[in-house]
C-alpha atoms as a PDB file:
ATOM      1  CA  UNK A   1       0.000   0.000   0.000  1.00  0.00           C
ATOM      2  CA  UNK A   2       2.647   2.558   0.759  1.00  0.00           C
ATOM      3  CA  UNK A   3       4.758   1.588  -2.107  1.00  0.00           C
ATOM      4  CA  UNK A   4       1.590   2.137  -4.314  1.00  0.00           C
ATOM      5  CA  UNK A   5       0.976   5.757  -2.589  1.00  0.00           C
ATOM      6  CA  UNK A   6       4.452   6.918  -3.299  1.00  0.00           C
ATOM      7  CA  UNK A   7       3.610   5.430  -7.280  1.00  0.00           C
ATOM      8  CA  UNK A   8       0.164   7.491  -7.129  1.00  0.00           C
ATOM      9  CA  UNK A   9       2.018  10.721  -6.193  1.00  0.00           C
ATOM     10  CA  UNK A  10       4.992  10.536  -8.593  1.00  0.00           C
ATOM     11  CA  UNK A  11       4.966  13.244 -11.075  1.00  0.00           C
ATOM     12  CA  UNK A  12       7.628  12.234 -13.042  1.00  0.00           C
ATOM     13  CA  UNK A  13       8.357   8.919 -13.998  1.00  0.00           C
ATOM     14  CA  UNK A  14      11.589   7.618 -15.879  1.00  0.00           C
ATOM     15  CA  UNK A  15      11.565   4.844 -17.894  1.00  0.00           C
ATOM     16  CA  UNK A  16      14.225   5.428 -20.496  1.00  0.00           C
ATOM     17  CA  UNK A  17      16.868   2.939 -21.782  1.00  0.00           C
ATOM     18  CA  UNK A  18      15.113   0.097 -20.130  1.00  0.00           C
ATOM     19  CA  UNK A  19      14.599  -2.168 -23.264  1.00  0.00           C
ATOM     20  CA  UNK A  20      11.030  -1.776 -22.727  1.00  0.00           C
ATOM     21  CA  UNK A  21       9.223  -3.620 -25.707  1.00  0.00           C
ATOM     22  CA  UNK A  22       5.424  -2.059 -24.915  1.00  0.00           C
ATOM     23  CA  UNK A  23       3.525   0.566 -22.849  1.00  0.00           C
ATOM     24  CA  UNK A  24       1.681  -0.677 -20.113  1.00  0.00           C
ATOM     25  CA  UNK A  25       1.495  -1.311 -16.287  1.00  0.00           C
ATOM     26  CA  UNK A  26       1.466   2.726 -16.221  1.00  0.00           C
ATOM     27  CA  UNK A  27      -1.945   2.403 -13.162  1.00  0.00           C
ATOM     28  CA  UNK A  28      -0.422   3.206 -10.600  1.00  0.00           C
ATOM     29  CA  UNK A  29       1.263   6.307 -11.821  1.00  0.00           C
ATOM     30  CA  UNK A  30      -2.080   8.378 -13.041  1.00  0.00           C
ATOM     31  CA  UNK A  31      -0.838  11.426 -11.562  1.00  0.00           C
ATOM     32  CA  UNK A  32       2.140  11.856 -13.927  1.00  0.00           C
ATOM     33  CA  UNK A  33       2.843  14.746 -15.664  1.00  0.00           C
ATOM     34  CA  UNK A  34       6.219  13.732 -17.144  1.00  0.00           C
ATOM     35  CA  UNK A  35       6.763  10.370 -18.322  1.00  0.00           C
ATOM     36  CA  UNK A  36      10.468   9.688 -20.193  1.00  0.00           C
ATOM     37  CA  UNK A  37      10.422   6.317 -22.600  1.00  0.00           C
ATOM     38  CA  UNK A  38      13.127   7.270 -24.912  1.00  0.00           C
ATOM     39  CA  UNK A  39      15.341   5.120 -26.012  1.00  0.00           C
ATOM     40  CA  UNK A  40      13.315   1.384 -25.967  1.00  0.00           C
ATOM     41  CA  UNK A  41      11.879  -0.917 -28.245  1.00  0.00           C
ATOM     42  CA  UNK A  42       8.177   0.636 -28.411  1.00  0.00           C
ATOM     43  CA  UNK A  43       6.571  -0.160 -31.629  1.00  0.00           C
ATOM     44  CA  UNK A  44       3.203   1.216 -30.724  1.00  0.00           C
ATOM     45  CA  UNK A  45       1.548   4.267 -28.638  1.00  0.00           C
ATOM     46  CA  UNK A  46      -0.755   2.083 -26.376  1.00  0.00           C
ATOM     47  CA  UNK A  47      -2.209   2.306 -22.596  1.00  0.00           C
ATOM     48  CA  UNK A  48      -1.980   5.920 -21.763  1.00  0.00           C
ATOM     49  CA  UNK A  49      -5.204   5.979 -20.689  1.00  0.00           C
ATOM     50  CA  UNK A  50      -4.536   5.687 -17.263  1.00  0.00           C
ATOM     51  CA  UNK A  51      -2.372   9.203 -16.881  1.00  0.00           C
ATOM     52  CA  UNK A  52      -4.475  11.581 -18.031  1.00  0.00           C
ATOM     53  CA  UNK A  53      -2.150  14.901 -16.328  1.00  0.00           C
ATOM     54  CA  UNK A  54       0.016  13.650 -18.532  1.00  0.00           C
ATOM     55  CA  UNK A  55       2.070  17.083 -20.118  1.00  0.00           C
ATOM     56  CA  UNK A  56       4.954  16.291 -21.244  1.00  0.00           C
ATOM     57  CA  UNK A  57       6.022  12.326 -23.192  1.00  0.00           C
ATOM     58  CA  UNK A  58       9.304  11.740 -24.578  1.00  0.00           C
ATOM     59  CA  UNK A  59       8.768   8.978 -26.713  1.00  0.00           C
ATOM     60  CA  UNK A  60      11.949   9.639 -29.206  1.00  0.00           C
ATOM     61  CA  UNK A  61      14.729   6.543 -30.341  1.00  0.00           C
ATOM     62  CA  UNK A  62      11.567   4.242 -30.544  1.00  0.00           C
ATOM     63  CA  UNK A  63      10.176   2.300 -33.844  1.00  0.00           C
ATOM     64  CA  UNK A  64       6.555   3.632 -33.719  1.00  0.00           C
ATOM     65  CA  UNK A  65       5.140   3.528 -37.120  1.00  0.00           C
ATOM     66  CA  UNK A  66       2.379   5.683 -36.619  1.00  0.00           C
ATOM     67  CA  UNK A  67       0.959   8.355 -34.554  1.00  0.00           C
ATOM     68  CA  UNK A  68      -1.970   6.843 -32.358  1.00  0.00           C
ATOM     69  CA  UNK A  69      -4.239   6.609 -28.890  1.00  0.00           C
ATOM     70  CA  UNK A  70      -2.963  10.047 -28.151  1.00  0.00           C
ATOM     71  CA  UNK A  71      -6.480  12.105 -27.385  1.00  0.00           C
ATOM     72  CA  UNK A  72      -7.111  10.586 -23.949  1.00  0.00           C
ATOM     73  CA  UNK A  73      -4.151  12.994 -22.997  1.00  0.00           C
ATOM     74  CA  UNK A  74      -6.048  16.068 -22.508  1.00  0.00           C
ATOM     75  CA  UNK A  75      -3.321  18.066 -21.123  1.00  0.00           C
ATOM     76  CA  UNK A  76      -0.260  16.986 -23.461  1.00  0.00           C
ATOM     77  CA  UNK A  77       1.524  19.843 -24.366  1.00  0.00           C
ATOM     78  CA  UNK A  78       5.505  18.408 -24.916  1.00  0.00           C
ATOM     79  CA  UNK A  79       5.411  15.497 -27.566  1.00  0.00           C
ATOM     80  CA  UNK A  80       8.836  14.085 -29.100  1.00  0.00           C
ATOM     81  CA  UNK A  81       8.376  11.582 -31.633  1.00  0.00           C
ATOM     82  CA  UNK A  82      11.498  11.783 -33.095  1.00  0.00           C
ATOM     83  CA  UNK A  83      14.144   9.219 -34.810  1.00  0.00           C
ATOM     84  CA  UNK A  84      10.886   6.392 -35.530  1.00  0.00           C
ATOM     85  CA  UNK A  85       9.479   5.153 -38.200  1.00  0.00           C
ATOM     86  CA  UNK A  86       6.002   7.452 -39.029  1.00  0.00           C
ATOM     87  CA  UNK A  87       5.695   7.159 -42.816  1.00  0.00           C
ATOM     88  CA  UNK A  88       2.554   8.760 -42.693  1.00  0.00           C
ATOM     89  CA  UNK A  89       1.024  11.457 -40.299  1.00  0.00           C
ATOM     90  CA  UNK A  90      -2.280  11.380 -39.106  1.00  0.00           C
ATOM     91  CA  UNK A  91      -2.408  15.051 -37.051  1.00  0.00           C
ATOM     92  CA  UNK A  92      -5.606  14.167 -36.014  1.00  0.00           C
ATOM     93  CA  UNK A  93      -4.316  11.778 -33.426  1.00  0.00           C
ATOM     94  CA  UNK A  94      -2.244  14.556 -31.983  1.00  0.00           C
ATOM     95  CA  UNK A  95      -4.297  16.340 -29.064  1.00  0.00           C
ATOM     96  CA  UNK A  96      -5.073  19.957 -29.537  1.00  0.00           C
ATOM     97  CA  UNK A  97      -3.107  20.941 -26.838  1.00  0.00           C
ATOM     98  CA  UNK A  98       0.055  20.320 -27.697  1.00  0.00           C
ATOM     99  CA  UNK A  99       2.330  23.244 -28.531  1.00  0.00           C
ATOM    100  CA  UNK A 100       5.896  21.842 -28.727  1.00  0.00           C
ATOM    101  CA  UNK A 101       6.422  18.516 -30.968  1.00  0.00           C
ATOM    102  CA  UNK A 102       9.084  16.982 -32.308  1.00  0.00           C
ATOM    103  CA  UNK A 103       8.978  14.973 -35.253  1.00  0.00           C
ATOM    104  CA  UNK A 104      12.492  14.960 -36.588  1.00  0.00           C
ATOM    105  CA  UNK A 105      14.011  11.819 -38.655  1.00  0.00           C
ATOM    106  CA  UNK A 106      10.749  10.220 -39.465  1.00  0.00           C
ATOM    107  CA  UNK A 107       9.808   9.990 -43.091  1.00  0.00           C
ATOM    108  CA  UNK A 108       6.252  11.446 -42.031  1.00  0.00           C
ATOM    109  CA  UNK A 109       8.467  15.188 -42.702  1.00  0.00           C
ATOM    110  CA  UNK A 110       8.661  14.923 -45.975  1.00  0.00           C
ATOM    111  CA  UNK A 111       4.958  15.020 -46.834  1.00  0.00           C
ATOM    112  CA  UNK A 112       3.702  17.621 -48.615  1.00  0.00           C
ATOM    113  CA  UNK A 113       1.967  20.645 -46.302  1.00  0.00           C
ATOM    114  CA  UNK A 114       3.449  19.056 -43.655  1.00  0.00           C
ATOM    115  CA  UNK A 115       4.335  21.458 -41.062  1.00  0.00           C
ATOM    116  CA  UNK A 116       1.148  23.777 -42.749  1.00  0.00           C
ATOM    117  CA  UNK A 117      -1.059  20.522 -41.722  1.00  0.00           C
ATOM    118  CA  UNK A 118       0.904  20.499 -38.043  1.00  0.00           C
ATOM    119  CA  UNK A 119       0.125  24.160 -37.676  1.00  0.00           C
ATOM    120  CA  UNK A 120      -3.682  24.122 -38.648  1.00  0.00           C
ATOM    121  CA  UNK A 121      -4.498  21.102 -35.969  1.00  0.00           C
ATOM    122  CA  UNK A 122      -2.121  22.425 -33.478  1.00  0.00           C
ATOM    123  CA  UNK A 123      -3.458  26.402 -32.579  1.00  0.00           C
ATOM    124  CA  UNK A 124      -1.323  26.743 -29.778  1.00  0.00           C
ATOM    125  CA  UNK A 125       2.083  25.140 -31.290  1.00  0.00           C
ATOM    126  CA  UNK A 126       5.287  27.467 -30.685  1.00  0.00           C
ATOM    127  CA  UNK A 127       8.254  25.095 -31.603  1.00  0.00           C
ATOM    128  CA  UNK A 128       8.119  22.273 -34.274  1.00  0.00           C
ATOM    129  CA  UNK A 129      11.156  20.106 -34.594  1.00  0.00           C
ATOM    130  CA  UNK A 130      13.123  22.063 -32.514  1.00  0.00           C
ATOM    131  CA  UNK A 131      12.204  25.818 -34.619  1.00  0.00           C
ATOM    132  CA  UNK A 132      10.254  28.090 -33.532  1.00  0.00           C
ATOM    133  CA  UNK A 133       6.974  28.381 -35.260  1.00  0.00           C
ATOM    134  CA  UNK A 134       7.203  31.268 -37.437  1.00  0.00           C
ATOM    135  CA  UNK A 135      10.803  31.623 -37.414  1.00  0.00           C
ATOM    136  CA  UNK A 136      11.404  31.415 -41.286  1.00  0.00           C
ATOM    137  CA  UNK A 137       9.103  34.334 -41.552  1.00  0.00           C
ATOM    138  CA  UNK A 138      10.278  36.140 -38.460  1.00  0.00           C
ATOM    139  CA  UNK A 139      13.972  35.674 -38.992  1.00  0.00           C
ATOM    140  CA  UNK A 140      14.366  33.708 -35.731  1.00  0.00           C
ATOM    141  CA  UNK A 141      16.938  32.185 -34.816  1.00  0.00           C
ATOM    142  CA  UNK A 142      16.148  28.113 -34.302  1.00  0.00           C
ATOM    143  CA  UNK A 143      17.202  26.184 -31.413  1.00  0.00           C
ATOM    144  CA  UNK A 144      16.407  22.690 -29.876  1.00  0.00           C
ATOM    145  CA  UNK A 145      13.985  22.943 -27.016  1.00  0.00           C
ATOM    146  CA  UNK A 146      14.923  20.787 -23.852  1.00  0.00           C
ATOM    147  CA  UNK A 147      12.563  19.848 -21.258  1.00  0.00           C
ATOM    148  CA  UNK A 148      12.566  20.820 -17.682  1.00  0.00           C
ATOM    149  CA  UNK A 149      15.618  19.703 -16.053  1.00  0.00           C
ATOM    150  CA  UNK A 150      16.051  16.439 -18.535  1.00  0.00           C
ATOM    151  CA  UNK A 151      18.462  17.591 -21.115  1.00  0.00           C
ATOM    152  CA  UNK A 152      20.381  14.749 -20.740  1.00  0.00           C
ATOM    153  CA  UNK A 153      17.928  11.943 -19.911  1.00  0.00           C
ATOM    154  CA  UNK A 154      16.272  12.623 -23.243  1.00  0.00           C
ATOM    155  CA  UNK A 155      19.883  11.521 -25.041  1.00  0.00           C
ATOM    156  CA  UNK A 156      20.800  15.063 -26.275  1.00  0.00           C
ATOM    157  CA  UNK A 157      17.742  15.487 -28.555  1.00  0.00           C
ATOM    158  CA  UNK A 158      16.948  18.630 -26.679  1.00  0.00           C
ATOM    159  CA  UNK A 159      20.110  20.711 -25.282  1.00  0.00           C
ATOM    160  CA  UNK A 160      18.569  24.457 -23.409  1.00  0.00           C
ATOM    161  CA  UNK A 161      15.360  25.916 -21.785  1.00  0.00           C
ATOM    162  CA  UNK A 162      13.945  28.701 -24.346  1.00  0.00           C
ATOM    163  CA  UNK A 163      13.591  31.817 -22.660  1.00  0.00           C
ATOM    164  CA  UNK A 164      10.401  32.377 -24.453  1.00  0.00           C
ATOM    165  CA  UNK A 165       8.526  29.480 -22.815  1.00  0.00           C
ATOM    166  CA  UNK A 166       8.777  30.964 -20.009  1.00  0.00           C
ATOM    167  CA  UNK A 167       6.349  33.428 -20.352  1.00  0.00           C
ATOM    168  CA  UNK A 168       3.834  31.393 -21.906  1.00  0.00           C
ATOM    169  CA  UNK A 169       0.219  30.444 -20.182  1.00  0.00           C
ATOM    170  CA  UNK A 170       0.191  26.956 -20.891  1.00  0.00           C
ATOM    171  CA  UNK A 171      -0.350  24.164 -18.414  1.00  0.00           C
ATOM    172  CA  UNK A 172       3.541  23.577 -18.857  1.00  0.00           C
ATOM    173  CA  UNK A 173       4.304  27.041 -18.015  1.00  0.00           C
ATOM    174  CA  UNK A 174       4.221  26.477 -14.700  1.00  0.00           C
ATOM    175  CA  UNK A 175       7.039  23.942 -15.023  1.00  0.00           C
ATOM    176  CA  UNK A 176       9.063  26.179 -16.811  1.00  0.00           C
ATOM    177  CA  UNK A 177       9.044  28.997 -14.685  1.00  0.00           C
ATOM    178  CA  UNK A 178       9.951  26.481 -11.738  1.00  0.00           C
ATOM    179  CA  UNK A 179      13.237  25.050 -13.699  1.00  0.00           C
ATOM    180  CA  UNK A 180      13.820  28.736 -14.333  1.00  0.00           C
ATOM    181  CA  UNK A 181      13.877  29.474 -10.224  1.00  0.00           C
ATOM    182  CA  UNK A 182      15.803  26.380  -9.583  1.00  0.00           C
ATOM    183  CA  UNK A 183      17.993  27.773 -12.093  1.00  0.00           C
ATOM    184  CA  UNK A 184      18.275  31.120 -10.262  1.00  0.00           C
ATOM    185  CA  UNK A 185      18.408  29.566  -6.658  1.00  0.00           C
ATOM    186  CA  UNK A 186      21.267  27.887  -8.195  1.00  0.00           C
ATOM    187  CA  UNK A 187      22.716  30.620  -9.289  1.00  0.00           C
ATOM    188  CA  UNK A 188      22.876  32.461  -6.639  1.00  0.00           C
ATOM    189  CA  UNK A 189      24.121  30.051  -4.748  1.00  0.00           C
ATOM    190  CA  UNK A 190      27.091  29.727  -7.090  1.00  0.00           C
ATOM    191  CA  UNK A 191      27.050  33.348  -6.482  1.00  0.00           C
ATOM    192  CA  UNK A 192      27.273  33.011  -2.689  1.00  0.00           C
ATOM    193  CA  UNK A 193      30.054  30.021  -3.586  1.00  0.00           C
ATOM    194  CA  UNK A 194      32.258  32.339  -6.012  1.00  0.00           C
ATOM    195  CA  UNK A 195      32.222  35.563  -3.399  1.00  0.00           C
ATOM    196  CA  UNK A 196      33.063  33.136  -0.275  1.00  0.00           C
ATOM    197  CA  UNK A 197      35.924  31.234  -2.329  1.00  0.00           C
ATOM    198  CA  UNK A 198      36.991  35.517  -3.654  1.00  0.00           C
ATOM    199  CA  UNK A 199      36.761  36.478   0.062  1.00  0.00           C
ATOM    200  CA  UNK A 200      38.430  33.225   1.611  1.00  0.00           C
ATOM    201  CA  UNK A 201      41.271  33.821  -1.434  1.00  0.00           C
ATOM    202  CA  UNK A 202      41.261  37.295   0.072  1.00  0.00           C
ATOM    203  CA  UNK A 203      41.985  36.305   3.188  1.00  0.00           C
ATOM    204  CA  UNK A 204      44.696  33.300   2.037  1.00  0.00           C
ATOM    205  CA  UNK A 205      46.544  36.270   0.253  1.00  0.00           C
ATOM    206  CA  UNK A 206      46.578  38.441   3.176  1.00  0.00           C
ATOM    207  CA  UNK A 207      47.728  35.640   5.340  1.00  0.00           C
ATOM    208  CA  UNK A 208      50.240  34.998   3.187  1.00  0.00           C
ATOM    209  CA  UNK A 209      51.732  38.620   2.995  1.00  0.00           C
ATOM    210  CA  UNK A 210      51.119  38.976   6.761  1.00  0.00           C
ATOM    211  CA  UNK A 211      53.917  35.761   6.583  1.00  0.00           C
ATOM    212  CA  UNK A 212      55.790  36.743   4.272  1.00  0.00           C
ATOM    213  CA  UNK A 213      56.675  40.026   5.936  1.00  0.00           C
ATOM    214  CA  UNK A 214      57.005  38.267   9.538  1.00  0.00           C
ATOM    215  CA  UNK A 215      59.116  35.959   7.960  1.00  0.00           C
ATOM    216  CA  UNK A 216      61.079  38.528   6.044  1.00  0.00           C
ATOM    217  CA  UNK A 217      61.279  40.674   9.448  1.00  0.00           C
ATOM    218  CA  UNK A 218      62.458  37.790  11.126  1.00  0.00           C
ATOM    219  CA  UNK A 219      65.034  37.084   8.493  1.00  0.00           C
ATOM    220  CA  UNK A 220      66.381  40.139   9.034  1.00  0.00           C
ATOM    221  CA  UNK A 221      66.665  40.604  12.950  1.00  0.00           C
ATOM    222  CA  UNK A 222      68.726  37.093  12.969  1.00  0.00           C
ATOM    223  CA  UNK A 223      71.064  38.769  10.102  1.00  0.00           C
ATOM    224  CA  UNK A 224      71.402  42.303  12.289  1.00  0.00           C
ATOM    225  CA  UNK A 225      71.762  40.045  15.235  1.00  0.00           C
ATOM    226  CA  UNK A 226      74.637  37.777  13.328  1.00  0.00           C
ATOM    227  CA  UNK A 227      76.177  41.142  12.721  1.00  0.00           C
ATOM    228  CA  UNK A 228      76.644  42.326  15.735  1.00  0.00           C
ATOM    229  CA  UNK A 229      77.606  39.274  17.568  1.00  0.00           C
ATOM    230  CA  UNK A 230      81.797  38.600  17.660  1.00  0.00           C
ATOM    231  CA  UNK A 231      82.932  36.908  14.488  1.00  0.00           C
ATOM    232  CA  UNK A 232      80.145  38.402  12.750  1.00  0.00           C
ATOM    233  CA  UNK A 233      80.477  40.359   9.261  1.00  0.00           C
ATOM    234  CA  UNK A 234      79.042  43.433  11.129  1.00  0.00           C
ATOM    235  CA  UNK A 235      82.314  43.313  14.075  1.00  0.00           C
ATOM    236  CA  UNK A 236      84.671  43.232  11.528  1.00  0.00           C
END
């Protein structure tokens, strides 16, 4: 019972480079809102069902050959898809709600009206395989989009936060803007870090000149000494 609690509150659940042949047994985890299965041997989008806060699904390094039982997830708004097999896109499996999808190195990209197709079912999409929506008519610059805190648990596809996520009001927001304090909390704690080591250098220097000039002091009370004692180059 208390090992199925902790399962019910998990909000992110990794499952990533674990040879996993199909989706399923994902009950106990219905209040997920990240769920990482990159990198398996998934042939087929199945038995999501059960996790329906389900925002963000990295489903990239797969062979899924279509596109499929994606509309239960309501609140999906991060979908990678990318390096399968989709020959052909259906975008009306794809819920409305997503708004960042990437599609990359699937031979579904090379249909014709294919990212005009993306952007008619998708209203709210912002960044499609890793550009920015808009960007060839905007001049903006492209980038890959990485997920919260997982840049390297989703094997590189996805490398640095945008900073124009951040201020957007989707259900994913949220998770943004709290990467984006963790960032600054650690920050500012390397902050803290950097001035303690500067002032605790600070103080090793001074230390050391303090030393130095005892020991150079020193050095020369026990020559002026020699000096003046008989026998000494000073008595001569």
């Amino acid at each position: 019972e208390e090992a199925h609690d902790r399962a019910r509150a998990l909000k992110t659940l990794h499952v990533e480079w674990s040879n996993v042949g199909e989706i399923g047994n994902l009950e106990p985890f219905e209040s997920a809102e990240v769920l990482y299965l990159q990198y398996n041997r998934i042939e087929r989008i199945e038995n999501l069902e059960c996790m329906p806060r389900l925002q963000f699904l990295a489903l990239q390094g797969n062979r899924i050959r279509a596109v499929e039982n994606l509309l239960c997830l309501t609140e999906l708004e991060f979908l990678d898809l990318s390096k399968n097999q989709i020959a052909k896109l259906d975008e009306q499996q794809l819920p409305g709600t997503v708004n960042i999808l990437n599609l990359q190195d699937n031979p579904c990209t090379k249909e014709a009206d294919y990212a005009a197709r993306l952007c008619e079912r998708l209203p709210d999409l912002i960044r499609l395989d890793g550009v920015d929506v808009g960007a060839e008519e905007g001049g903006a610059s492209s980038s890959t989009a990485p997920a919260p805190g997982f840049t390297s648990l989703l094997g590189g596809s996805l490398s640095a936060v945008p900073e124009e996520l951040l201020a957007t009001e989707k259900g994913l927001s949220a998770y943004w803007r709290k990467g984006e304090m963790q960032s600054n909390v650690e920050s500012a704690i390397r902050d803290e870090i950097q001035a303690f080591s500067t002032e605790a250098l600070a103080d090793v220097d001074g230390f050391d000149r303090q030393f130095e000039d005892a020991a150079a002091r020193s050095r020369a009370r026990r020559e002026g000494i020699a000096r003046q004692m008989p026998g000494g180059s000073g008595s001569r």
